[in-house]
C-alpha atoms as a PDB file:
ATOM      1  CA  UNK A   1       0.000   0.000   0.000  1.00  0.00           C
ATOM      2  CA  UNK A   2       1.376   3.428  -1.085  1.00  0.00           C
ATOM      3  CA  UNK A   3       1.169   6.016   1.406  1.00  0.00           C
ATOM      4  CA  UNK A   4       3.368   9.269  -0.058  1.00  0.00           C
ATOM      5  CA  UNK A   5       2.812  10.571  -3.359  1.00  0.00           C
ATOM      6  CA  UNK A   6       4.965  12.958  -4.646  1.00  0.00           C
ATOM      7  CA  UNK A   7       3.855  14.909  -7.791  1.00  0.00           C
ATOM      8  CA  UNK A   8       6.532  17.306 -10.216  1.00  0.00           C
ATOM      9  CA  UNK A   9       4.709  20.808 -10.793  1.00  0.00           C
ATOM     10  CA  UNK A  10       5.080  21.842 -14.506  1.00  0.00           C
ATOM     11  CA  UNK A  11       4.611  19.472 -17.186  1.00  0.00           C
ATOM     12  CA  UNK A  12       3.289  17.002 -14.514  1.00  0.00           C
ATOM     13  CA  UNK A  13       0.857  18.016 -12.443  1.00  0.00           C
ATOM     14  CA  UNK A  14      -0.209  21.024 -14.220  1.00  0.00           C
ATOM     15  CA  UNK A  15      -1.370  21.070 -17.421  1.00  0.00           C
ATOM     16  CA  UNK A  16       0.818  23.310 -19.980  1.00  0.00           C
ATOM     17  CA  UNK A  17      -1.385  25.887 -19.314  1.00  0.00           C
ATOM     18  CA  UNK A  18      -0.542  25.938 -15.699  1.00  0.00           C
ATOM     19  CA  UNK A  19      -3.726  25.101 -13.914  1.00  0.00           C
ATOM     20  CA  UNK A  20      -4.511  21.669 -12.440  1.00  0.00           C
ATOM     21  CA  UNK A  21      -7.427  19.719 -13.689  1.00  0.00           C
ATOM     22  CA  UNK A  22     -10.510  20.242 -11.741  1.00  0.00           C
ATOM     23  CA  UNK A  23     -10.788  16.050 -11.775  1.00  0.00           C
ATOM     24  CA  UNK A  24      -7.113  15.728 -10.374  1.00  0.00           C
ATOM     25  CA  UNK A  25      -7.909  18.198  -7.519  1.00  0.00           C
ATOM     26  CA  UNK A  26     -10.600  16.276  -6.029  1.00  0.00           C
ATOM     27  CA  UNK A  27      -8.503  13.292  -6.744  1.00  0.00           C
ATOM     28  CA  UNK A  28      -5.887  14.605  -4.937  1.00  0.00           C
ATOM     29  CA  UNK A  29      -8.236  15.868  -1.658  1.00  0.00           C
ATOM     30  CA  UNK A  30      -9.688  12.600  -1.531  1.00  0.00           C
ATOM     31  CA  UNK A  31      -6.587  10.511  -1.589  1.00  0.00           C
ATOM     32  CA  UNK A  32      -5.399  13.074   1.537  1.00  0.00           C
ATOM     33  CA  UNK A  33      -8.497  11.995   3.493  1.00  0.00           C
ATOM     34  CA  UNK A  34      -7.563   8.322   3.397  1.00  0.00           C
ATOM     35  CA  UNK A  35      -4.234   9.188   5.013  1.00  0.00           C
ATOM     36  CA  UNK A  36      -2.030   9.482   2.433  1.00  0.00           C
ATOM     37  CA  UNK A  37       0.776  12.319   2.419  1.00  0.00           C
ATOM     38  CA  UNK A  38       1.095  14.613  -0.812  1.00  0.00           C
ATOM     39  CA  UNK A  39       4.479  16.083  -1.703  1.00  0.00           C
ATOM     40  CA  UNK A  40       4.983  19.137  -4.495  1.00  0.00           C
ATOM     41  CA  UNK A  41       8.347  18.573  -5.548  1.00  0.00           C
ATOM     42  CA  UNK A  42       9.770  21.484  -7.395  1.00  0.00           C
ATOM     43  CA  UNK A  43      12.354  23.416  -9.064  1.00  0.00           C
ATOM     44  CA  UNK A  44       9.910  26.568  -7.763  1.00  0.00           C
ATOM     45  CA  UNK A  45      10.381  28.377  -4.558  1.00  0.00           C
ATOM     46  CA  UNK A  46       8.401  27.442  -1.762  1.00  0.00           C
ATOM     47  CA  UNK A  47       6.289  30.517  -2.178  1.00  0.00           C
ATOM     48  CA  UNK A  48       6.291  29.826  -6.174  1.00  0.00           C
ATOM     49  CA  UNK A  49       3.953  26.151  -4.764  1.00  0.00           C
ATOM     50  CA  UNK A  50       1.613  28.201  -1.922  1.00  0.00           C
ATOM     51  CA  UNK A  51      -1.311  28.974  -4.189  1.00  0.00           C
ATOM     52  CA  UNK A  52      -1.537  25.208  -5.171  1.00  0.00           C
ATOM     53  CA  UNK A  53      -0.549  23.829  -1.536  1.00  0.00           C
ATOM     54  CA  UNK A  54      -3.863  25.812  -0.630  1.00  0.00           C
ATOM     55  CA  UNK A  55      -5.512  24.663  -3.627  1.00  0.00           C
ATOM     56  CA  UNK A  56      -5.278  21.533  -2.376  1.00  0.00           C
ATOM     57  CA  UNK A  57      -5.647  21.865   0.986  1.00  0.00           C
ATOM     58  CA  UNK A  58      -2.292  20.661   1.977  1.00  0.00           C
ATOM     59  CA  UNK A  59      -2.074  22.254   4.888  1.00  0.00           C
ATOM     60  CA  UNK A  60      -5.354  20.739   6.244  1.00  0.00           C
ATOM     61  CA  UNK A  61      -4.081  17.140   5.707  1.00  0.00           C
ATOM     62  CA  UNK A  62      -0.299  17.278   6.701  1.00  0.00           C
ATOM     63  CA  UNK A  63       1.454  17.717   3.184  1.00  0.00           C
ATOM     64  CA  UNK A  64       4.819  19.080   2.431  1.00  0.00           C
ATOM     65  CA  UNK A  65       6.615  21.485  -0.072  1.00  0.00           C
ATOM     66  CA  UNK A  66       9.256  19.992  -1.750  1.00  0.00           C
ATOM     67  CA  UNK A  67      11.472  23.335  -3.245  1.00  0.00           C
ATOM     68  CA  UNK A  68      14.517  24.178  -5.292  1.00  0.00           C
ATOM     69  CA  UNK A  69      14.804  20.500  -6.268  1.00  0.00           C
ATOM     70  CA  UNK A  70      15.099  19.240  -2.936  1.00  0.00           C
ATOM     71  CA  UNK A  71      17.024  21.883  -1.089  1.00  0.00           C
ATOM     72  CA  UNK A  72      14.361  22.767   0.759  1.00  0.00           C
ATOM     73  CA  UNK A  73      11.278  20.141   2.711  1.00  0.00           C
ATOM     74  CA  UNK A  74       8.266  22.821   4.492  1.00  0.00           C
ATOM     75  CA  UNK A  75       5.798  20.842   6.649  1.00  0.00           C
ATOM     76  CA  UNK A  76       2.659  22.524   5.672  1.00  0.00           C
ATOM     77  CA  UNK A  77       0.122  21.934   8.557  1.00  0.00           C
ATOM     78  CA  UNK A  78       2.880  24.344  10.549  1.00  0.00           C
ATOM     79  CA  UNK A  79       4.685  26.554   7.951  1.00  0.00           C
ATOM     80  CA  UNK A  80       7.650  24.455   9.243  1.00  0.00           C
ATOM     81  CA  UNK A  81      10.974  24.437   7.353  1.00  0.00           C
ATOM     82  CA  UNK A  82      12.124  20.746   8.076  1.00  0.00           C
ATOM     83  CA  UNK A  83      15.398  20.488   5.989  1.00  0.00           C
ATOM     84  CA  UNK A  84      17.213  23.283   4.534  1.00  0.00           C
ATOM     85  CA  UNK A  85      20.143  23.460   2.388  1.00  0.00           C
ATOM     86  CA  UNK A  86      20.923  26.505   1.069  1.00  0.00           C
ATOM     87  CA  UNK A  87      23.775  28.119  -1.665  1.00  0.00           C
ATOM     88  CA  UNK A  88      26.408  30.359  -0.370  1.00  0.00           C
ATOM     89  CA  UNK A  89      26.338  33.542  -1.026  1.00  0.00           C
ATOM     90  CA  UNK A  90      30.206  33.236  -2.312  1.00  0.00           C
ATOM     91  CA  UNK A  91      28.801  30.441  -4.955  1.00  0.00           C
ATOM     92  CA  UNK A  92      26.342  32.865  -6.033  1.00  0.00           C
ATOM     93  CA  UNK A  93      28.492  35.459  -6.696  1.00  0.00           C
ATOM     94  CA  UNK A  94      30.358  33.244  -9.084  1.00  0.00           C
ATOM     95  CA  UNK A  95      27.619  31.828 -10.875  1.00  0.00           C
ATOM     96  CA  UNK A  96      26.225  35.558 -11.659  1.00  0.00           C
ATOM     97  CA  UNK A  97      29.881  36.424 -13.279  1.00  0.00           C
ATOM     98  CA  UNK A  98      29.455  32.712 -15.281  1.00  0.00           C
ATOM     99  CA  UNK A  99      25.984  33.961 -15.959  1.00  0.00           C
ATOM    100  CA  UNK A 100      27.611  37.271 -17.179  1.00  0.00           C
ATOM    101  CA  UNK A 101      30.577  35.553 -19.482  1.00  0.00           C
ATOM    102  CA  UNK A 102      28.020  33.708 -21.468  1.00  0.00           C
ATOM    103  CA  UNK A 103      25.153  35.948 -21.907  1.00  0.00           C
ATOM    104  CA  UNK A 104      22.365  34.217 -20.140  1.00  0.00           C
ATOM    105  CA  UNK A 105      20.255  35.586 -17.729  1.00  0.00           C
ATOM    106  CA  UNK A 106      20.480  34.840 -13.887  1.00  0.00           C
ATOM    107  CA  UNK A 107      17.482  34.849 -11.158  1.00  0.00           C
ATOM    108  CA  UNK A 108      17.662  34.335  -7.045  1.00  0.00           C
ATOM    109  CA  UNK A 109      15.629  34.577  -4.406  1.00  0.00           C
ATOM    110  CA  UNK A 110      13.611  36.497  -2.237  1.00  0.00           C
ATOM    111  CA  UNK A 111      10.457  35.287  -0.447  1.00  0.00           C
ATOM    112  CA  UNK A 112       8.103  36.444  -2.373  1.00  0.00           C
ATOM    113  CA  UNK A 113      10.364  37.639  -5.786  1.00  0.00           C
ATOM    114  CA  UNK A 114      12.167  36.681  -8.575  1.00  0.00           C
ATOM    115  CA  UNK A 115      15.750  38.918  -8.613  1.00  0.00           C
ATOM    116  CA  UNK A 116      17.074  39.181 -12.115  1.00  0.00           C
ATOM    117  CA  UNK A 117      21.014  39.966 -12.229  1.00  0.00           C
ATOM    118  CA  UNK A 118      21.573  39.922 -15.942  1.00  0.00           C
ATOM    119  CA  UNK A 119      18.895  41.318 -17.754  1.00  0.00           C
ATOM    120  CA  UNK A 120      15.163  40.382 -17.654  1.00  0.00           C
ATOM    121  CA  UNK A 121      14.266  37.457 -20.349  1.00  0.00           C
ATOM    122  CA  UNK A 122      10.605  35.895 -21.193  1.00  0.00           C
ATOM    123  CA  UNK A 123      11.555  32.844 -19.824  1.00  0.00           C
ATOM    124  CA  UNK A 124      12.108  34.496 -16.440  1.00  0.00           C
ATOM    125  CA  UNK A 125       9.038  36.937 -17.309  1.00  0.00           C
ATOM    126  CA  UNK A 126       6.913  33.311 -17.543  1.00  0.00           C
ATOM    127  CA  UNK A 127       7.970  31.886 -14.310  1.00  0.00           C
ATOM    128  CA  UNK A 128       7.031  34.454 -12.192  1.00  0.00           C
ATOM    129  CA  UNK A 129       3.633  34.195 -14.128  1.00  0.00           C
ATOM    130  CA  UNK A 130       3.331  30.837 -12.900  1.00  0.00           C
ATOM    131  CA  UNK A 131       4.794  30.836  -9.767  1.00  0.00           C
ATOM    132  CA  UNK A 132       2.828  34.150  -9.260  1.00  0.00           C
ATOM    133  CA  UNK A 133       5.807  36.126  -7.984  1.00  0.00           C
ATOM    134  CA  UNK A 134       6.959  39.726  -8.630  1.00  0.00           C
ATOM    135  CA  UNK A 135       9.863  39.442 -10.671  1.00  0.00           C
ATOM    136  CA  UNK A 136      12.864  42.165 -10.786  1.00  0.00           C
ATOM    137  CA  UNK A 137      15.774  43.815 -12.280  1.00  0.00           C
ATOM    138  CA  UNK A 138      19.137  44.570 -10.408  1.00  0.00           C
ATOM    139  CA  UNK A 139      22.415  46.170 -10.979  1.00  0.00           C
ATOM    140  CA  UNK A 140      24.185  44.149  -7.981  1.00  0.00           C
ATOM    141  CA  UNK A 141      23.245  40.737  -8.325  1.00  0.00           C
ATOM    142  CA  UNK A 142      26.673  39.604  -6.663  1.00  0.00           C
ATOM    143  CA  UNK A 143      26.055  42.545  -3.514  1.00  0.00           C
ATOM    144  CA  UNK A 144      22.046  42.522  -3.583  1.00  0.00           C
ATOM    145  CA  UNK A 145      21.648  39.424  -1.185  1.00  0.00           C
ATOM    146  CA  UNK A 146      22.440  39.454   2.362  1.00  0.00           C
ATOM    147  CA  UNK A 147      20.724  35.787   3.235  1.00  0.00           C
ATOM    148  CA  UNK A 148      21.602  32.803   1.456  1.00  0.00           C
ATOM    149  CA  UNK A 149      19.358  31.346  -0.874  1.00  0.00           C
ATOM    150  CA  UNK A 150      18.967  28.212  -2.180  1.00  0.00           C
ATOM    151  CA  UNK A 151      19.200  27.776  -6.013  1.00  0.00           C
ATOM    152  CA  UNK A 152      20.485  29.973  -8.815  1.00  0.00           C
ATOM    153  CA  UNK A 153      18.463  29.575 -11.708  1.00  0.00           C
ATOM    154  CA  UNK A 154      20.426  30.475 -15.366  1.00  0.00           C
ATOM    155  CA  UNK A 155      17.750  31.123 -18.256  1.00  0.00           C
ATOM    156  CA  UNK A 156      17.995  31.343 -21.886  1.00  0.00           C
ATOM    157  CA  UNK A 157      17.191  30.196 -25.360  1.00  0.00           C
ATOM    158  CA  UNK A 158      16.966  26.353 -25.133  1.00  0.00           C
ATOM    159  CA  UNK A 159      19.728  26.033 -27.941  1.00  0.00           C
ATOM    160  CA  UNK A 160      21.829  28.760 -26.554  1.00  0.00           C
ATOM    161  CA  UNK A 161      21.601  26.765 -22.879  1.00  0.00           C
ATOM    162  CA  UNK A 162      22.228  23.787 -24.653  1.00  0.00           C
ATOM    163  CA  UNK A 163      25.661  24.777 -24.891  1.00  0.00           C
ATOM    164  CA  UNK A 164      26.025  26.288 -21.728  1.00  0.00           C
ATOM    165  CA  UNK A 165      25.541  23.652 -19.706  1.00  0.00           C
ATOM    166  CA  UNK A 166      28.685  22.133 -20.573  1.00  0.00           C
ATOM    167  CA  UNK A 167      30.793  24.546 -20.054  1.00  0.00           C
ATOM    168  CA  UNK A 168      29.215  25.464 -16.891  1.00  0.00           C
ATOM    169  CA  UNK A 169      29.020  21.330 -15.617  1.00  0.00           C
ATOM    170  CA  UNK A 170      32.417  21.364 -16.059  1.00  0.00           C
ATOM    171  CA  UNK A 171      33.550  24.235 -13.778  1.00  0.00           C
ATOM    172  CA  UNK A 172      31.009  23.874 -11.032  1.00  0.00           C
ATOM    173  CA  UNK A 173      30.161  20.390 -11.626  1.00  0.00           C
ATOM    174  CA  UNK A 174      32.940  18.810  -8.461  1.00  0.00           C
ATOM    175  CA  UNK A 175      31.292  21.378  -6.330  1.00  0.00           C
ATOM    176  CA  UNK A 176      27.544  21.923  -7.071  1.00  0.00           C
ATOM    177  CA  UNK A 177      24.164  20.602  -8.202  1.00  0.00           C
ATOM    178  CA  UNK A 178      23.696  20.949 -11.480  1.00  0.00           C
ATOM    179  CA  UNK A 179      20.736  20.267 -13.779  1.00  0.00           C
ATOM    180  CA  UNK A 180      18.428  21.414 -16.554  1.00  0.00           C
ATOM    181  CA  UNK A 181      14.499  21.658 -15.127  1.00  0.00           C
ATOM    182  CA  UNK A 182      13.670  22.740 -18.542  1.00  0.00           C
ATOM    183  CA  UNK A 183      15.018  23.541 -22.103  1.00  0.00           C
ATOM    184  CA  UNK A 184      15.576  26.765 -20.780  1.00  0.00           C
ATOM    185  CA  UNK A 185      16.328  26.415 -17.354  1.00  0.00           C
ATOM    186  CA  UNK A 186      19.868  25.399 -16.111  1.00  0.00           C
ATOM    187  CA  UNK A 187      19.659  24.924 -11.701  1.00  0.00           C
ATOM    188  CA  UNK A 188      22.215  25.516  -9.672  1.00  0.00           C
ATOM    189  CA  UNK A 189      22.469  24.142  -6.220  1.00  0.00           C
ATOM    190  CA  UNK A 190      24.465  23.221  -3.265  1.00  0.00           C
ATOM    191  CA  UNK A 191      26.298  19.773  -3.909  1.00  0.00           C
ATOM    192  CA  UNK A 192      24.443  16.800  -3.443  1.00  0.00           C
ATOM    193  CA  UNK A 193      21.360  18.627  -3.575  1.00  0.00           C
ATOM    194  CA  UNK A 194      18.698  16.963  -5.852  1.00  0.00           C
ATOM    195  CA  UNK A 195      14.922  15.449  -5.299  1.00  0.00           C
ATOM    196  CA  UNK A 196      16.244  12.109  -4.620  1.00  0.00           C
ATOM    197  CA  UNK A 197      18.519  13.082  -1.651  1.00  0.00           C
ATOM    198  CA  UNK A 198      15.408  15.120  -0.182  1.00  0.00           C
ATOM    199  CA  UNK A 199      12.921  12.565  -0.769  1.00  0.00           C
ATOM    200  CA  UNK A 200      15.127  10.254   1.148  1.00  0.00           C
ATOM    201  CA  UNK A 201      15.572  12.132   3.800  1.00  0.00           C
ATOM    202  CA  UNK A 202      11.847  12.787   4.106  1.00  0.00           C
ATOM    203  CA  UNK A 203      11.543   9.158   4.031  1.00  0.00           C
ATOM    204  CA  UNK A 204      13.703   9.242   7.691  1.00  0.00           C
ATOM    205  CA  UNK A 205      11.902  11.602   9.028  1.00  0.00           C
ATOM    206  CA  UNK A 206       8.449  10.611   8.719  1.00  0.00           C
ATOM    207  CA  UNK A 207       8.664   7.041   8.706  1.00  0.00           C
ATOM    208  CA  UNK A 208       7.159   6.246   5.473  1.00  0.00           C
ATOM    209  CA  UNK A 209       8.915   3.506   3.686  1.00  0.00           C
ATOM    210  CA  UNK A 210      11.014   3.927   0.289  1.00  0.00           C
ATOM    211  CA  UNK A 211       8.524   1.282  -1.042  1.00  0.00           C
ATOM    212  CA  UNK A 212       5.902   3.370  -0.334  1.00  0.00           C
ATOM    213  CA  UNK A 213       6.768   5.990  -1.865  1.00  0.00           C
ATOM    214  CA  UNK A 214       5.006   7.091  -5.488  1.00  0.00           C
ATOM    215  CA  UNK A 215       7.212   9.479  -7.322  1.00  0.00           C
ATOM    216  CA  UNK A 216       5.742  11.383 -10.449  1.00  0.00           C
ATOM    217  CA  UNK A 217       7.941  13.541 -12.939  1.00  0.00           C
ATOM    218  CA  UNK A 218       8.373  14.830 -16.658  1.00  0.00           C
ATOM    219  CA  UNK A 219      12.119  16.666 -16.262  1.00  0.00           C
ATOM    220  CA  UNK A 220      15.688  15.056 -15.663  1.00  0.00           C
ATOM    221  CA  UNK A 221      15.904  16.823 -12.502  1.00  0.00           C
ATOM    222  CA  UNK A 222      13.165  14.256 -11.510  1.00  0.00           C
ATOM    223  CA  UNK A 223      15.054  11.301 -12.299  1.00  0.00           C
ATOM    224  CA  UNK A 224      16.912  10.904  -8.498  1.00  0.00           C
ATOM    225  CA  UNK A 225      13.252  10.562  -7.206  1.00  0.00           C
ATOM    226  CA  UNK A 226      11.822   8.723  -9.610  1.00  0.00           C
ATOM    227  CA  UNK A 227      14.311   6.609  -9.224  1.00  0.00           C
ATOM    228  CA  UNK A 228      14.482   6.294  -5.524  1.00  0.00           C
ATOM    229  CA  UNK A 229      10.596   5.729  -5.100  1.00  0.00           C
ATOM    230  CA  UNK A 230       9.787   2.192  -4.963  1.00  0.00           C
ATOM    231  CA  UNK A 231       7.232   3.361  -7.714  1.00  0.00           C
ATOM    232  CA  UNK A 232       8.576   5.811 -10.541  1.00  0.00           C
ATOM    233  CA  UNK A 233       6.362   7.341 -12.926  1.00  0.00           C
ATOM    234  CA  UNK A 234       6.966   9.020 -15.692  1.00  0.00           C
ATOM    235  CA  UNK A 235       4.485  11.480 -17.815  1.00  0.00           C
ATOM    236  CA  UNK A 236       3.476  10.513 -21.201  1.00  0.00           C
ATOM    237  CA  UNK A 237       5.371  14.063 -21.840  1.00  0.00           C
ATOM    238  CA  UNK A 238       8.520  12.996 -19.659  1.00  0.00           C
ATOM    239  CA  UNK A 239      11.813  13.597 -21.638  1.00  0.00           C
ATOM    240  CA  UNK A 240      13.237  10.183 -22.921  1.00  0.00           C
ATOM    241  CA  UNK A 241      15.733   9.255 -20.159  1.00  0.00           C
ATOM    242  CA  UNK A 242      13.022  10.139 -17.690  1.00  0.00           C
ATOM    243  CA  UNK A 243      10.774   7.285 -19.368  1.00  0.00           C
ATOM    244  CA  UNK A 244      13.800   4.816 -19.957  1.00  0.00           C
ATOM    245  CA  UNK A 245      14.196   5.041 -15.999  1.00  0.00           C
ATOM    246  CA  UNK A 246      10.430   4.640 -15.079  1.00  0.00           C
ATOM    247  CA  UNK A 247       8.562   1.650 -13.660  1.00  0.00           C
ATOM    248  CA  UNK A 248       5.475   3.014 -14.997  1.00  0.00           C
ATOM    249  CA  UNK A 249       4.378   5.794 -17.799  1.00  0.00           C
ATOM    250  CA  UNK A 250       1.311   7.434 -17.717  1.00  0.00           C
ATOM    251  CA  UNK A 251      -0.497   9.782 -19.721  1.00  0.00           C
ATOM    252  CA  UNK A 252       0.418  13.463 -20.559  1.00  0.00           C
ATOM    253  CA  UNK A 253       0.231  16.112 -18.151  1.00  0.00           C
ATOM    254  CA  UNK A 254      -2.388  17.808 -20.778  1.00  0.00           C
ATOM    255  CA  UNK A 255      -4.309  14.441 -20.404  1.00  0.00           C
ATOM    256  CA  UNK A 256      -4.938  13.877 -17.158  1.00  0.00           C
ATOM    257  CA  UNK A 257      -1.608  11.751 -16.759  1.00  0.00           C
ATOM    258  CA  UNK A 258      -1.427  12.280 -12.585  1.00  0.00           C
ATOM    259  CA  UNK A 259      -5.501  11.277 -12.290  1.00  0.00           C
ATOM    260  CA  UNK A 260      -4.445   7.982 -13.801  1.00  0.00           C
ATOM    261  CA  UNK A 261      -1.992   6.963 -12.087  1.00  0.00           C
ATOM    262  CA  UNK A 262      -4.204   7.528  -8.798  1.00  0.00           C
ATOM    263  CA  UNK A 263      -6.759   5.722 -10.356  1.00  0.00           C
ATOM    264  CA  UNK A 264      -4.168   2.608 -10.736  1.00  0.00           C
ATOM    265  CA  UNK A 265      -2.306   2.816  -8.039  1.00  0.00           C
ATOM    266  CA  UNK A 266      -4.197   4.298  -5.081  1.00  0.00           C
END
């Protein structure tokens, strides 16, 4: 018997229009009032998953907020921060001079904002849309923060980013986290930061079994949890070496992919 599921945000549990399926909502509530835990596991900020913790009722039922790929677990039922890993400021500063050499733009974090330190792109401009955070401009990226954060987030034309990855794997790569969320998105973390890691140590701390666990993704930064859970599922939509790695594949996340596998599973 199952009794964790942990659901990717965009391109898995949303739809690509951003919005959940009315049908997976009440799914989703339901499933909660048998017992069973609910996990958001992001590359968003924790405030970036708020208006869909509330949407479905998280809080109420004892959920958790999985952000920045696992460097951060929030306990929902008491606005609790449970495991926290966050990126130095030092790192930071470094990745907005990378950032800088190659042309692509940069984002951090504030609670409630998006902090652009290299120009403001549409691909940033769309994830504060759907994260529904203010998003904006600075000249002093590597001086603006006082407080650590916990993710750097370098955006850009897929086919320009294609090529920056490399170069930037292999000078942070011994050091830091590094993956691609999306096309577009390369994330930067602390080392040994990923979903996996935090999905594991969730595991420890609330007792739930790795073979309990049901772990639903689209993105390679799912692929450590999907491949931890002792069921991984990938979307219809999931890029190929997410659906090599899966036990199961569903449907699309425009097709109701995450209502099926509750359906089959739960």
């Amino acid at each position: 018997m199952y009794k964790l599921l942990a659901l990717d945000i965009d391109g898995t549990l949303t739809n690509d229009d951003k919005v959940i399926p009315a049908e997976t909502v009440d799914a989703i509530i339901k499933l909660q009032k048998r017992g069973c835990k609910i996990v958001l596991a992001s590359g968003r900020s924790e405030y970036g998953l708020m208006h869909l913790a509330k949407e479905l009722k998280l809080s109420e039922y004892g959920g958790y907020l999985m952000s920045f790929n696992g460097g951060r677990i929030t306990e929902c039922s008491r606005s609790k921060i449970i495991y926290d890993v966050p990126l130095s400021l030092e790192e930071a500063k470094n990745i907005y001079l990378t950032a800088v050499e190659y042309g692509v733009g940069i984002l951090g974090y504030e609670k409630n904002c998006l902090v652009s330190g290299n120009g403001i792109d549409k691909y940033q401009e769309d994830d504060a849309w759907a994260c529904r955070m203010q998003l904006k401009a600075v000249d002093n990226f590597p001086d603006y923060f006082s407080v650590p954060f916990n993710k750097c987030l370098l955006t850009g034309d897929p086919e320009r980013m294609k090529d920056v990855v490399i170069p930037v794997r292999e000078k942070y790569g011994d050091r830091l986290s590094i993956t691609m969320s999306e096309p577009f998105f390369i994330d930067i973390m602390p080392n040994g930061v990923d979903k996996g890691t935090a999905m594991k140590n969730l595991s420890e701390l609330t007792g739930i079994e790795r073979e309990e666990i049901v772990c639903v993704g689209d993105g390679r930064n799912d692929l450590s949890m999907i491949e931890y859970a002792g069921l991984g599922v990938a979307m219809g939509n999931a890029h190929p070496d997410v659906i090599e790695k899966a036990d199961y594949v569903t449907d699309s996340n425009n097709d109701n992919g995450v209502l099926k596998v509750i359906n089959k599973f739960f």
